[in-house]
PDB file of N, CA and C in Angstrom:
ATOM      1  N   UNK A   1       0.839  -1.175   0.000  1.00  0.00           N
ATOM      2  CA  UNK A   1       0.000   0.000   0.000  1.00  0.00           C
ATOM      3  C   UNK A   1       0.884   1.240   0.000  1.00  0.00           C
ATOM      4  N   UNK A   2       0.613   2.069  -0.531  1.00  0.00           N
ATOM      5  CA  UNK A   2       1.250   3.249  -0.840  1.00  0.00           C
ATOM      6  C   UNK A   2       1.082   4.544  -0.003  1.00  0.00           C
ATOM      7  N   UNK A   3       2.051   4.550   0.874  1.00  0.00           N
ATOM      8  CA  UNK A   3       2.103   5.595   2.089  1.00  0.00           C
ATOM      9  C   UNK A   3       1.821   7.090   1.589  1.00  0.00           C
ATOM     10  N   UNK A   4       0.814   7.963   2.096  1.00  0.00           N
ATOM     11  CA  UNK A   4       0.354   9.305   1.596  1.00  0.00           C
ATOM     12  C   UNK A   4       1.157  10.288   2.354  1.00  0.00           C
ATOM     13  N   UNK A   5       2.028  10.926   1.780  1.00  0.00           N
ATOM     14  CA  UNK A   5       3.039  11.847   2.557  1.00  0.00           C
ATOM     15  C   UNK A   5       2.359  13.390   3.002  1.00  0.00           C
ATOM     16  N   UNK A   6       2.186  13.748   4.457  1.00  0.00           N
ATOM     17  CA  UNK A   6       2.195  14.800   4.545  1.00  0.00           C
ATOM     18  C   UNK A   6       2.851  16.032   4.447  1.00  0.00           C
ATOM     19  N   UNK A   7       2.743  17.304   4.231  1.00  0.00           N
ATOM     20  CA  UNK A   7       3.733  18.555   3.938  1.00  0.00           C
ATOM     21  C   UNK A   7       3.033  19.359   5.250  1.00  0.00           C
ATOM     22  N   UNK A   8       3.896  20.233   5.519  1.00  0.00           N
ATOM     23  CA  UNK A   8       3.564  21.526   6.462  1.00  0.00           C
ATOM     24  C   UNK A   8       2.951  22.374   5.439  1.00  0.00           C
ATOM     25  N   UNK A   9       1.593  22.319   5.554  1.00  0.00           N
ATOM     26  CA  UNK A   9       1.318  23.380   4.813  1.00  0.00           C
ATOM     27  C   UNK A   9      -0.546  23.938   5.192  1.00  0.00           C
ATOM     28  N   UNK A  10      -0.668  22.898   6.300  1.00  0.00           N
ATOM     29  CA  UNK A  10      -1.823  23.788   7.119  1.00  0.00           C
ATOM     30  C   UNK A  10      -1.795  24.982   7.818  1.00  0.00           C
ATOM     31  N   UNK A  11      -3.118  25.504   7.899  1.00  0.00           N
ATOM     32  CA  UNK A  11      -3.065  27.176   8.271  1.00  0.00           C
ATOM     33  C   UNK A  11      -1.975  27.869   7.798  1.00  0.00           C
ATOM     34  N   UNK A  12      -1.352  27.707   6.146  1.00  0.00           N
ATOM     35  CA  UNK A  12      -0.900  28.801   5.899  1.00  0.00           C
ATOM     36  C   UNK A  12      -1.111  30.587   6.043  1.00  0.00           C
ATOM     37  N   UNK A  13      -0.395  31.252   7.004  1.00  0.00           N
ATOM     38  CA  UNK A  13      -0.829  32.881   7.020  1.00  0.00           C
ATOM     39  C   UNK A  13       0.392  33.706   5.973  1.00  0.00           C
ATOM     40  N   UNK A  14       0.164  34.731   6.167  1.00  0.00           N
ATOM     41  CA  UNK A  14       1.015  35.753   5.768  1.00  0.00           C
ATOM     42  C   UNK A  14       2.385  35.608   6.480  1.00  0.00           C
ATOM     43  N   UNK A  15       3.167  35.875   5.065  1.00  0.00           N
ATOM     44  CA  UNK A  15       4.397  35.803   6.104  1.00  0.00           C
ATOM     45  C   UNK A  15       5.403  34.612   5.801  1.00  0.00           C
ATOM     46  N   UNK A  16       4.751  33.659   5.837  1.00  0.00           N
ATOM     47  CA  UNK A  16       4.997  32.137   5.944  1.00  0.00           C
ATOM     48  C   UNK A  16       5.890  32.514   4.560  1.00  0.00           C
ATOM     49  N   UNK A  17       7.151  31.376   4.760  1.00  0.00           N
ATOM     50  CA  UNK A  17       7.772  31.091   3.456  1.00  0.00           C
ATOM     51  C   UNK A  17       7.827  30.069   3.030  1.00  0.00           C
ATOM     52  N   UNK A  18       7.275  29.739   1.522  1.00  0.00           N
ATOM     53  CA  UNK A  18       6.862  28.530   1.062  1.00  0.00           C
ATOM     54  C   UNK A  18       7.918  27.720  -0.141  1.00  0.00           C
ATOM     55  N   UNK A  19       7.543  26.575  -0.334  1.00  0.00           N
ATOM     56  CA  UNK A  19       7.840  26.152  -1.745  1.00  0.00           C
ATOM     57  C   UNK A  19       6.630  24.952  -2.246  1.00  0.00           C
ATOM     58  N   UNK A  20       7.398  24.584  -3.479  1.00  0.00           N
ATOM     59  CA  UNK A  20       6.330  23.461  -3.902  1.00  0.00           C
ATOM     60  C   UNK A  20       7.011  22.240  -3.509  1.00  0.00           C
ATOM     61  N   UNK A  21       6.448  21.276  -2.280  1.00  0.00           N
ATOM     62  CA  UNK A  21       6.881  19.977  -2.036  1.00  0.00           C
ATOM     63  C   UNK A  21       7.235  19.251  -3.336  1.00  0.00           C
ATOM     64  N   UNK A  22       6.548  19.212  -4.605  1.00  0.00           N
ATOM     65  CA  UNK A  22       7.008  18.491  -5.266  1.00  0.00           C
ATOM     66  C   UNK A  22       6.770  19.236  -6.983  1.00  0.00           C
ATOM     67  N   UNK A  23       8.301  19.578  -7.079  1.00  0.00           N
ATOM     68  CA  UNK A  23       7.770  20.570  -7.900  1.00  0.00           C
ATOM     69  C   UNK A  23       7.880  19.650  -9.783  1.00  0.00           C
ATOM     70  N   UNK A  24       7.445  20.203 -10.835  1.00  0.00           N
ATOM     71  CA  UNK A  24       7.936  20.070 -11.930  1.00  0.00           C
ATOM     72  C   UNK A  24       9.098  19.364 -12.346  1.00  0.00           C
ATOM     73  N   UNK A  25       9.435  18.829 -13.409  1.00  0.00           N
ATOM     74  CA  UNK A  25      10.919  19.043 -13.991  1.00  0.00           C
ATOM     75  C   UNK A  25      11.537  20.160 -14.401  1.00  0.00           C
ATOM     76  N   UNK A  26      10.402  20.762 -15.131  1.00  0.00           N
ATOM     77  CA  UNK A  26      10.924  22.426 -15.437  1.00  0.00           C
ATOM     78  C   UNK A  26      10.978  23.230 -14.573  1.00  0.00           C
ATOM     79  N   UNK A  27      10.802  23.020 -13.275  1.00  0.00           N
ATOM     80  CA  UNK A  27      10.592  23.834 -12.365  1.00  0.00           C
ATOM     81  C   UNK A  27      11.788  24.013 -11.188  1.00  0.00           C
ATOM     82  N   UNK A  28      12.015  24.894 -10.910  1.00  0.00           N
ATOM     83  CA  UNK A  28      13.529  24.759  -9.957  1.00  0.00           C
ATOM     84  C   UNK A  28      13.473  24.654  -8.555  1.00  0.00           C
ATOM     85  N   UNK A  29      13.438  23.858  -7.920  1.00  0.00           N
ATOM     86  CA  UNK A  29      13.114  23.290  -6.971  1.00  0.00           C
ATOM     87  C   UNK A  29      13.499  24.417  -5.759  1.00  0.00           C
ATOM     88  N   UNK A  30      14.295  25.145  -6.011  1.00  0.00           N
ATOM     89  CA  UNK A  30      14.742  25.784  -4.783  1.00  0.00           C
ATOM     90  C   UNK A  30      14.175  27.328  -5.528  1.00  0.00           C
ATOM     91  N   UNK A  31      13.133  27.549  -6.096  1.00  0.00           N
ATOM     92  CA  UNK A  31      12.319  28.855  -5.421  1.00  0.00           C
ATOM     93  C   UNK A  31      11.578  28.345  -4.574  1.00  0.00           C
ATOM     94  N   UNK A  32      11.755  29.922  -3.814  1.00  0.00           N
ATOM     95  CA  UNK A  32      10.710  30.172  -2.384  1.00  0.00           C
ATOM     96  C   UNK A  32       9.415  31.132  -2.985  1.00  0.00           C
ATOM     97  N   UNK A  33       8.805  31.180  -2.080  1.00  0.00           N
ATOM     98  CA  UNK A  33       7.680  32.031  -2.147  1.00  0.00           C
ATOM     99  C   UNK A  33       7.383  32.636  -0.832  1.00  0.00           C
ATOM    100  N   UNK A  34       6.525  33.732  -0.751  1.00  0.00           N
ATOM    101  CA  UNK A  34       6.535  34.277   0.663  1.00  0.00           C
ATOM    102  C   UNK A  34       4.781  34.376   0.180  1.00  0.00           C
ATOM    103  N   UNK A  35       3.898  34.008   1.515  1.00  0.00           N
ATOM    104  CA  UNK A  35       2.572  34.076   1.202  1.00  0.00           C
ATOM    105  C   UNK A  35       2.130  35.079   1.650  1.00  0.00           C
ATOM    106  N   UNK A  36       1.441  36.481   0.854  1.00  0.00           N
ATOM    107  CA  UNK A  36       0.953  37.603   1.000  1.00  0.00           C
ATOM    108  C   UNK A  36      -0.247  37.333   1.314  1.00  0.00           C
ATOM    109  N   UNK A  37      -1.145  36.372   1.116  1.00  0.00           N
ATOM    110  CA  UNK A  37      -2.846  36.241   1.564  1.00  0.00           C
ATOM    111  C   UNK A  37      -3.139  34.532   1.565  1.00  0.00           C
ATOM    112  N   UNK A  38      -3.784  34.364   2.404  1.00  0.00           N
ATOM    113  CA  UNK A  38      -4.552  33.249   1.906  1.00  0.00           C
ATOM    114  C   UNK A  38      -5.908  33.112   1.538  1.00  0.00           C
ATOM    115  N   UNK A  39      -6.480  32.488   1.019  1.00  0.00           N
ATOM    116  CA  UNK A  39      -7.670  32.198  -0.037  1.00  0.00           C
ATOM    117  C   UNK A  39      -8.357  30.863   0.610  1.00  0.00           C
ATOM    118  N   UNK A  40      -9.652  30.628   2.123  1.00  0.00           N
ATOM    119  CA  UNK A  40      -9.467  28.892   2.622  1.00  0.00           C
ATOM    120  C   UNK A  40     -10.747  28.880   1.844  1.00  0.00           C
ATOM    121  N   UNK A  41     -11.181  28.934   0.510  1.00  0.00           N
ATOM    122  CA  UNK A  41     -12.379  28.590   0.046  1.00  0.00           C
ATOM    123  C   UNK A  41     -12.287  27.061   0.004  1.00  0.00           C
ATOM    124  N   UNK A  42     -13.691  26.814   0.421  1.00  0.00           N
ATOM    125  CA  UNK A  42     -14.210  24.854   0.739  1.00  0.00           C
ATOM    126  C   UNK A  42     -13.375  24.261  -0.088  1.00  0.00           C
ATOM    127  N   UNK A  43     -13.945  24.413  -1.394  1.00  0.00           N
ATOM    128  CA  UNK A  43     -13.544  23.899  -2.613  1.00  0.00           C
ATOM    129  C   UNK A  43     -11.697  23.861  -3.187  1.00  0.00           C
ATOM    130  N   UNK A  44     -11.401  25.003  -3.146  1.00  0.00           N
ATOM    131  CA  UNK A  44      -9.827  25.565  -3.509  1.00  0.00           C
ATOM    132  C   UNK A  44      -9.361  26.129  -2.782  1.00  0.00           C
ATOM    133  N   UNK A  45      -8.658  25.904  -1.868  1.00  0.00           N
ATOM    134  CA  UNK A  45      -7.887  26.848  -1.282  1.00  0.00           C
ATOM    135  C   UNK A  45      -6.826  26.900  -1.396  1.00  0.00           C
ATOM    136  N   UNK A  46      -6.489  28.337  -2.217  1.00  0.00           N
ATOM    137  CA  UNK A  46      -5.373  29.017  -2.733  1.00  0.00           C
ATOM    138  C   UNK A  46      -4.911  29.591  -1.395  1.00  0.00           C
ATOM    139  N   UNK A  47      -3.134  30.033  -2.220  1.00  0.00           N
ATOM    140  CA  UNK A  47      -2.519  31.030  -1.401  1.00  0.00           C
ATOM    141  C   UNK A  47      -2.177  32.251  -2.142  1.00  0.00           C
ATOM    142  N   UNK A  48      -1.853  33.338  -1.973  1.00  0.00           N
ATOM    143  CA  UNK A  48      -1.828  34.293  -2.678  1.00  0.00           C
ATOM    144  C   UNK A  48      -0.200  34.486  -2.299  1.00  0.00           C
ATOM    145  N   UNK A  49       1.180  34.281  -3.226  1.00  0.00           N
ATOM    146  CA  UNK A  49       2.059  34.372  -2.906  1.00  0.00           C
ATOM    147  C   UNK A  49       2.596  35.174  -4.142  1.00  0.00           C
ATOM    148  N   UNK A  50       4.401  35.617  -3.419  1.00  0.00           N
ATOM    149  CA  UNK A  50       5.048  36.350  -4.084  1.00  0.00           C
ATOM    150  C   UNK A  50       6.398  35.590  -4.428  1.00  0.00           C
ATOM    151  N   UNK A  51       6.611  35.188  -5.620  1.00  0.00           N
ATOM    152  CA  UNK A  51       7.952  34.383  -5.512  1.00  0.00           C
ATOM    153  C   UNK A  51       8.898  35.159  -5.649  1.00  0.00           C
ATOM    154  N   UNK A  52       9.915  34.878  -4.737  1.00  0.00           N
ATOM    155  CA  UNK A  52      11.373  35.363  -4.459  1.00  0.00           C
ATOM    156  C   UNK A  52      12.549  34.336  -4.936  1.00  0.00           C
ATOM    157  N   UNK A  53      13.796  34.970  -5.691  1.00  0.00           N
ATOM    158  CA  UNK A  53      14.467  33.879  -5.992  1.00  0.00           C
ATOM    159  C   UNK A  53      15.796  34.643  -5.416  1.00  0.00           C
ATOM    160  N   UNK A  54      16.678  33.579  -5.579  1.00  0.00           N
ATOM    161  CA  UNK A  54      18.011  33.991  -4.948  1.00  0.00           C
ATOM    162  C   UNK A  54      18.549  34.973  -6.114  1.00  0.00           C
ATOM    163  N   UNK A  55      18.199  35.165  -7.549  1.00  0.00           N
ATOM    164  CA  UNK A  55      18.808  35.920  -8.627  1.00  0.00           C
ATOM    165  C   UNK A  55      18.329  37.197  -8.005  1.00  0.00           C
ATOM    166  N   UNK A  56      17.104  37.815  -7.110  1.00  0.00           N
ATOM    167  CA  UNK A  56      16.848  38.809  -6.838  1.00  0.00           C
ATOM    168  C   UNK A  56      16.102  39.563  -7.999  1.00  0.00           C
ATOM    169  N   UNK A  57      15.583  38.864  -9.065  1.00  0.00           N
ATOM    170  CA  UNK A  57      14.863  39.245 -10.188  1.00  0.00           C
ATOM    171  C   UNK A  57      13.716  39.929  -9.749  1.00  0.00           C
ATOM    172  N   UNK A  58      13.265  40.588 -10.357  1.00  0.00           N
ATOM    173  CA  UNK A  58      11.834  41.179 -10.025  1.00  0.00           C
ATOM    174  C   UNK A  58      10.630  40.318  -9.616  1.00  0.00           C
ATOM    175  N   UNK A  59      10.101  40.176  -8.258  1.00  0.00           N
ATOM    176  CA  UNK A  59       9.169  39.613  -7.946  1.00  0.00           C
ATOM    177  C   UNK A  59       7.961  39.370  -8.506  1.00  0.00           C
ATOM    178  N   UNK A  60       7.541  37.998  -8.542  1.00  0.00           N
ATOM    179  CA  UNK A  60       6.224  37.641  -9.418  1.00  0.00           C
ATOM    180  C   UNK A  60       5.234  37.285  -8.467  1.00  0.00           C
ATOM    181  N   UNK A  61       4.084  38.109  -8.346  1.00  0.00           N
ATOM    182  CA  UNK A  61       2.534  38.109  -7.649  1.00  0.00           C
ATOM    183  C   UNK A  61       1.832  36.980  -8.345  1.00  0.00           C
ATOM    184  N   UNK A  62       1.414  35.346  -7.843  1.00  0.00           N
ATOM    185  CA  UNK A  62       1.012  34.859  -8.589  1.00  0.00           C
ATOM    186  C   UNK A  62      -0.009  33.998  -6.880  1.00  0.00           C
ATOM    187  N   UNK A  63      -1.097  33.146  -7.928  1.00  0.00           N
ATOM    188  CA  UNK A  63      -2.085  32.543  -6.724  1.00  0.00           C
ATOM    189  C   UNK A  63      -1.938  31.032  -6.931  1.00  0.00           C
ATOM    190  N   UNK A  64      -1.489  30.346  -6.085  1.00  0.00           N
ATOM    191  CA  UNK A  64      -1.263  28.995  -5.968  1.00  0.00           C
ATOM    192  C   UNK A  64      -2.236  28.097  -5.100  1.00  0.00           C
ATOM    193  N   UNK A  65      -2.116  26.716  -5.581  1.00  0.00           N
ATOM    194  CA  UNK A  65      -2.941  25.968  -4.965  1.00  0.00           C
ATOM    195  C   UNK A  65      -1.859  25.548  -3.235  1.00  0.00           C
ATOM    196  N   UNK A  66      -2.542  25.289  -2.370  1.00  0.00           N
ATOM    197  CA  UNK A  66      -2.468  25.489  -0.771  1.00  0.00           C
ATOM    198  C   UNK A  66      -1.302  23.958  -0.675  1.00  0.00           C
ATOM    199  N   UNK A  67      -2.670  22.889  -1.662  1.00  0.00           N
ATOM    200  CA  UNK A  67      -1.922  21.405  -1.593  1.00  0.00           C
ATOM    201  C   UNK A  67      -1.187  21.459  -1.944  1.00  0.00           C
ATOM    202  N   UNK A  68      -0.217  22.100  -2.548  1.00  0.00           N
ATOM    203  CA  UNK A  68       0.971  21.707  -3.705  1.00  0.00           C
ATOM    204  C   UNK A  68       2.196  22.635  -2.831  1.00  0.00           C
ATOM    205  N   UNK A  69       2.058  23.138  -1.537  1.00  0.00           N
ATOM    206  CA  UNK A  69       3.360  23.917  -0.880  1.00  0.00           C
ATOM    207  C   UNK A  69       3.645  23.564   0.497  1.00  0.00           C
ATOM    208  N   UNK A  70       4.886  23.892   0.971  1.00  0.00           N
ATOM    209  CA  UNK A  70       5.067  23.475   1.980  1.00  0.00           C
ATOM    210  C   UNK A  70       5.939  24.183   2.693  1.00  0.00           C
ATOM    211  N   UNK A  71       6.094  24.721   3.622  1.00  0.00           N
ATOM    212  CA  UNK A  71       6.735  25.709   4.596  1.00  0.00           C
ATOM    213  C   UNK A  71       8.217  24.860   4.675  1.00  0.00           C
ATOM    214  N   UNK A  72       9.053  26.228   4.214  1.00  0.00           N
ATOM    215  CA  UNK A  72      10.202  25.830   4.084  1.00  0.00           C
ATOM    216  C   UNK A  72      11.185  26.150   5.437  1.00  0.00           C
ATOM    217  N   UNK A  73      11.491  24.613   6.097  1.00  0.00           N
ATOM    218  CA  UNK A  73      12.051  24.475   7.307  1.00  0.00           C
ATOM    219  C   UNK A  73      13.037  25.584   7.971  1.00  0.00           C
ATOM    220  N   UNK A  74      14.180  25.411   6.615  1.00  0.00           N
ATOM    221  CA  UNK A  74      15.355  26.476   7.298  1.00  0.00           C
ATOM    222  C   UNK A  74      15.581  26.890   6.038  1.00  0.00           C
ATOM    223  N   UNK A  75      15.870  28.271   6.524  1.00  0.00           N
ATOM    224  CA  UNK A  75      15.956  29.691   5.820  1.00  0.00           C
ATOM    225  C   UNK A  75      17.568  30.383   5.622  1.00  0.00           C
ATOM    226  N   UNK A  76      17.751  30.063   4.207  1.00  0.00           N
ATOM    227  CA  UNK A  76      19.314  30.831   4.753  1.00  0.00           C
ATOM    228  C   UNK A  76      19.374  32.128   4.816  1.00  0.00           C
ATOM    229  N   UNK A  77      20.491  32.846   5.554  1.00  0.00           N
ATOM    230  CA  UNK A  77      20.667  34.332   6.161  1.00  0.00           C
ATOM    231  C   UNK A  77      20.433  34.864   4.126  1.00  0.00           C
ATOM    232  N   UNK A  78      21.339  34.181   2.862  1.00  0.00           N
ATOM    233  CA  UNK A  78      21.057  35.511   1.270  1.00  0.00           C
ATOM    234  C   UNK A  78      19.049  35.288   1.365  1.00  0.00           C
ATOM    235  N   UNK A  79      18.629  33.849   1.836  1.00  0.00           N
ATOM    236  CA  UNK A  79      17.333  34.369   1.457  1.00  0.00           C
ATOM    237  C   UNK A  79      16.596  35.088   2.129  1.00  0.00           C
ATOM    238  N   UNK A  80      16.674  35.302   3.720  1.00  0.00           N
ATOM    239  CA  UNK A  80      16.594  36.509   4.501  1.00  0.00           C
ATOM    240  C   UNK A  80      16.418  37.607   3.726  1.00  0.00           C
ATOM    241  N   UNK A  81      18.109  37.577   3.733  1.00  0.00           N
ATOM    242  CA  UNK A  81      17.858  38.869   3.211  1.00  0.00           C
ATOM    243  C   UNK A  81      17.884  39.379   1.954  1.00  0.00           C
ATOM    244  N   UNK A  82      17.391  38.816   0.524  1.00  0.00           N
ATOM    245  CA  UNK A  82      16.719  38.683  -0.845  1.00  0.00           C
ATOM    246  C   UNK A  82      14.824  39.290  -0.065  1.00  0.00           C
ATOM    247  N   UNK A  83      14.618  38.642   0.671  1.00  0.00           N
ATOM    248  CA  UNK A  83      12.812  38.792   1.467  1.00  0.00           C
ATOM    249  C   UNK A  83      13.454  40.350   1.603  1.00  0.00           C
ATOM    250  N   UNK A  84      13.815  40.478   2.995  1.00  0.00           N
ATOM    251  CA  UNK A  84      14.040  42.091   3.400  1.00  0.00           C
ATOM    252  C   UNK A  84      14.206  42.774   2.272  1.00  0.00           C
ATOM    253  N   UNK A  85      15.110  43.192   1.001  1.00  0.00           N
ATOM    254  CA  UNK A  85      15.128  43.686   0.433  1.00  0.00           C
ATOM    255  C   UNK A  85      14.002  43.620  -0.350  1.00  0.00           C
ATOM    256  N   UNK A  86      13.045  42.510  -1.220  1.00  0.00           N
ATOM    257  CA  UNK A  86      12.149  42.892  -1.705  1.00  0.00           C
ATOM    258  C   UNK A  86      11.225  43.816  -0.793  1.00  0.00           C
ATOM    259  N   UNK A  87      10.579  43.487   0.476  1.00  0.00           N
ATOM    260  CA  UNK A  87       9.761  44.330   1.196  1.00  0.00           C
ATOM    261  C   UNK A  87      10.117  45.207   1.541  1.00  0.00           C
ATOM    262  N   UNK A  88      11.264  46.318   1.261  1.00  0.00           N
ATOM    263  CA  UNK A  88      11.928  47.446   1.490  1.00  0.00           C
ATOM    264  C   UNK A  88      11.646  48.381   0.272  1.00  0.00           C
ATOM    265  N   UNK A  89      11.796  47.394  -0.853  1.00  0.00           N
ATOM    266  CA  UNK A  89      11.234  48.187  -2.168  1.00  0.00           C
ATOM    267  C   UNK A  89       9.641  48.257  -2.241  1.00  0.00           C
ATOM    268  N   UNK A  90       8.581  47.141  -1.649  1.00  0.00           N
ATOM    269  CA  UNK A  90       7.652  46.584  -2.317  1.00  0.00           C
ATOM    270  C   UNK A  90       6.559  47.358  -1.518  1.00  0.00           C
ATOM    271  N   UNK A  91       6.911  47.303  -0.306  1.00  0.00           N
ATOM    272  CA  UNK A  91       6.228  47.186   1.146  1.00  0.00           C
ATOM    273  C   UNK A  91       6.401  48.669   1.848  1.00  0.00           C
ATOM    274  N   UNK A  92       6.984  49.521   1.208  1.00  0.00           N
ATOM    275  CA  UNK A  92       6.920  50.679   2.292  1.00  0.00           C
ATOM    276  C   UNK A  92       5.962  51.652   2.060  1.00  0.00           C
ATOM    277  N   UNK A  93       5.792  52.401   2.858  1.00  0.00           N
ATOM    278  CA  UNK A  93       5.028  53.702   3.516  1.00  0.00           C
ATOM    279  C   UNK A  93       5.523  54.828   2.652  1.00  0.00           C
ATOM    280  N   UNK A  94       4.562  55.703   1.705  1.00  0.00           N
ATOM    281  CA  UNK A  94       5.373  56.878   1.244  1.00  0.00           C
ATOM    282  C   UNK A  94       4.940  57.863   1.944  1.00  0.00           C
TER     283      UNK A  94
END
């Protein structure tokens, strides 16, 4: 029988930094995402995230499904601070 693997990825809030437990081939396993909203509709529940990459490229606002991510354990100090710097540009008060 085929064991069903759980991910950390209940009560996602704001804040939280994510990835996709199991991502694509085309897909690069080591973007993060930082979740700006969540979405707990019955049916779909999305997250509303911002992906951050270590290139520091311009951040992409995109809405993901909840099942498909998983709170990423440990955080290194460049992706720290890649996050701080986007929310310094993204996130401030004029």
């Amino acid at each position: 029988m085929e064991q069903v693997r759980t991910y950390d990825n209940y009560n996602l809030e704001a804040g939280d930094i994510v990835r996709f437990h199991t991502p694509y081939p085309d897909e690069n396993p080591d973007t993060v995402f930082v979740v700006l909203k969540t979405y707990y509709a019955p049916q779909i529940p999305r997250a509303g995230v911002v992906k951050i990459t270590a290139s520091a490229a311009e951040p992409i606002e995109d809405k993901l499904f909840i099942k498909d991510l998983e709170r990423v354990q440990q955080v290194t100090p460049t992706l720290l601070q890649n996050i701080s710097k986007w929310m310094d540009r993204h996130l401030t008060c004029d």
